[in-house]
Protein backbone atom coordinates (compact mmCIF):
# COMPACT_ATOMS: atom_id res chain seq x y z
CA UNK A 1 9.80 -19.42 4.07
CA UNK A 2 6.00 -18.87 3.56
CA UNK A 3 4.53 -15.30 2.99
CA UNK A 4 2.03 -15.93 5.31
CA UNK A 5 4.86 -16.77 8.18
CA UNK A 6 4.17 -15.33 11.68
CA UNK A 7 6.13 -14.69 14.80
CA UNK A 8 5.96 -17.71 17.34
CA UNK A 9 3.59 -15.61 19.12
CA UNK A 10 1.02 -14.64 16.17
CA UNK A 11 1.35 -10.79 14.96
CA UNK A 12 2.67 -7.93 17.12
CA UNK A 13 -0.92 -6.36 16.73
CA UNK A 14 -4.22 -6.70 15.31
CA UNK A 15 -4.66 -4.97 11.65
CA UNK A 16 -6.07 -1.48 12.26
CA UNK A 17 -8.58 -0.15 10.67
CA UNK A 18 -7.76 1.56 7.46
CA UNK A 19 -7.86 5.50 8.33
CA UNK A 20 -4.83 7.83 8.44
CA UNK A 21 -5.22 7.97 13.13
CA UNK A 22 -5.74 4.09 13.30
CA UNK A 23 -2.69 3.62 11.00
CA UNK A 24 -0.35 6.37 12.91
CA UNK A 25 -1.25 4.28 16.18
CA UNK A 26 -0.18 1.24 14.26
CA UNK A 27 2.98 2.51 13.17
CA UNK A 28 3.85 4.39 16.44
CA UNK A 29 3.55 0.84 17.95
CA UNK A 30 5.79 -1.34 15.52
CA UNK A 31 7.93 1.09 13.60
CA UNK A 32 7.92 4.54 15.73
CA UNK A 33 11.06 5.30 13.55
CA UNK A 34 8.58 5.61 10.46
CA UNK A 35 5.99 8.19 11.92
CA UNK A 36 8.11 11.27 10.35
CA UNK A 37 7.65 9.76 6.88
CA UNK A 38 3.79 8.50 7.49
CA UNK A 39 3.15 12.29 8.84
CA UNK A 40 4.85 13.48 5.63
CA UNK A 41 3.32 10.88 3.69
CA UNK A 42 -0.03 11.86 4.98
CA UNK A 43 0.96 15.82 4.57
CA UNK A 44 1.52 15.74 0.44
CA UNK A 45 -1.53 13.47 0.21
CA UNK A 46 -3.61 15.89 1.89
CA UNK A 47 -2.40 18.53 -0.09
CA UNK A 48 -2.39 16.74 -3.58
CA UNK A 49 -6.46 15.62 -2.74
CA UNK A 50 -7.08 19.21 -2.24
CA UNK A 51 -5.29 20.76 -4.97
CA UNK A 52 -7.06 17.76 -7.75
CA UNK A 53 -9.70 17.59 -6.13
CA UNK A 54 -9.49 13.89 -5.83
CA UNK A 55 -9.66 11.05 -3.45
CA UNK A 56 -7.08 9.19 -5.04
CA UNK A 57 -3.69 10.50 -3.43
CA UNK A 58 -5.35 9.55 0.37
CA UNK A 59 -6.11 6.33 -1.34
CA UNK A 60 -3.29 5.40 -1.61
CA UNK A 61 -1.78 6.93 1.27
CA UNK A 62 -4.07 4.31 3.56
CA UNK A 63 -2.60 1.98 0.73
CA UNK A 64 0.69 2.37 0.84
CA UNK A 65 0.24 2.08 5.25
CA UNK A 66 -1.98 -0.59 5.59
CA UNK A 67 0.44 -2.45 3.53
CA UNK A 68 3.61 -1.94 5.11
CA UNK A 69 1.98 -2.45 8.20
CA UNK A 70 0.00 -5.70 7.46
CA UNK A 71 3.74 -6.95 6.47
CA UNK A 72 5.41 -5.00 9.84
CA UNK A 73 3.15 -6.54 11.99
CA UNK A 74 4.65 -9.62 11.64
CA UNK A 75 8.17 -9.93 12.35
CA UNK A 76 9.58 -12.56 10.31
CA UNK A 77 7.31 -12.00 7.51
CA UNK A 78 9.01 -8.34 7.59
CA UNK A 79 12.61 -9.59 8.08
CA UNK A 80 12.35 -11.67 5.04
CA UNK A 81 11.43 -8.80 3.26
CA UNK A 82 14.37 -7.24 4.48
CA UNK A 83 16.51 -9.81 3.31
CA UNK A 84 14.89 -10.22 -0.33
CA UNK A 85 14.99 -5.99 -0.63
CA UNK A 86 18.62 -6.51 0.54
CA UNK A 87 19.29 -9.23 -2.42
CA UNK A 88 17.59 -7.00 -5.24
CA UNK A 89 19.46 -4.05 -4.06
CA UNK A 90 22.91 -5.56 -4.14
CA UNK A 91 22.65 -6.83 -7.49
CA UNK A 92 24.83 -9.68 -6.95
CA UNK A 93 22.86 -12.31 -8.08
CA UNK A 94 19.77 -13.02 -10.61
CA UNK A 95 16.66 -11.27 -8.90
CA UNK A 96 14.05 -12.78 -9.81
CA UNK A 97 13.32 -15.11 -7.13
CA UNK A 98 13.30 -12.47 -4.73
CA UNK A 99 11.08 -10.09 -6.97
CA UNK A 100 8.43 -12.89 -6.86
CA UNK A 101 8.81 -13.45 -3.02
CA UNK A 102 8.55 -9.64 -2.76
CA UNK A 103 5.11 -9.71 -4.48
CA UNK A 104 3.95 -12.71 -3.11
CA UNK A 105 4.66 -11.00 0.46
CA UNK A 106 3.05 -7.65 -0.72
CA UNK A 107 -0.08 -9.66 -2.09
CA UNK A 108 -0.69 -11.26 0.81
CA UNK A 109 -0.24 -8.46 3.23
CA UNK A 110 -2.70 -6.82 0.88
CA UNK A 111 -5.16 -9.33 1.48
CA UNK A 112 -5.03 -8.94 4.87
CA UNK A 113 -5.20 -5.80 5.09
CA UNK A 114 -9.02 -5.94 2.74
CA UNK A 115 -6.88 -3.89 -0.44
């Protein structure tokens, strides 16, 4: 199965823009279970930027989101995912297939999101 795989109907939305609201919408429409740990996500990188200082921890905050949705967004693209996570955590068999499908499927859901 390709990386770049989509439902039969294209993906479930359109890539958001990359800011900490249009990613909360995002995820409140294609994983609402996941809003707790993007709102504490979003909390500690908030924090961290002011305490350094720095950019970098709401960097990759939008990162880290704009990832996993780019790869939610389309549903077989995430279930395969699932499937290779499931492999590498079970540790039943040599891994390494799956660790390259993994990044191939991160990579491209980077691309589309503009990382």
């Amino acid at each position: 199965m390709s990386a770049q795989t989509d439902g039969p109907y294209g993906p479930l939305i359109p890539m958001p823009e990359l800011t900490p609201d249009a990613l909360r919408a995002a995820v409140a429409r294609i994983a609402p279970s996941r809003i707790p740990a993007l709102t504490q996500h979003l909390f500690e990188a908030t924090t961290n930027a002011q305490q350094t200082q720095s950019l970098a921890p709401l960097r990759a905050f939008v990162h880290s989101w704009a990832v996993f949705v780019a790869i939610e967004r389309h549903p077989q693209r995430a279930a395969r995912l699932h499937e290779l996570e499931h492999v590498v955590d079970a540790g039943e068999r040599d891994p390494a297939e799956a660790i390259a499908e993994i990044r191939a499927i991160r990579e491209a859901a980077e691309a589309e999101a503009g990382l």
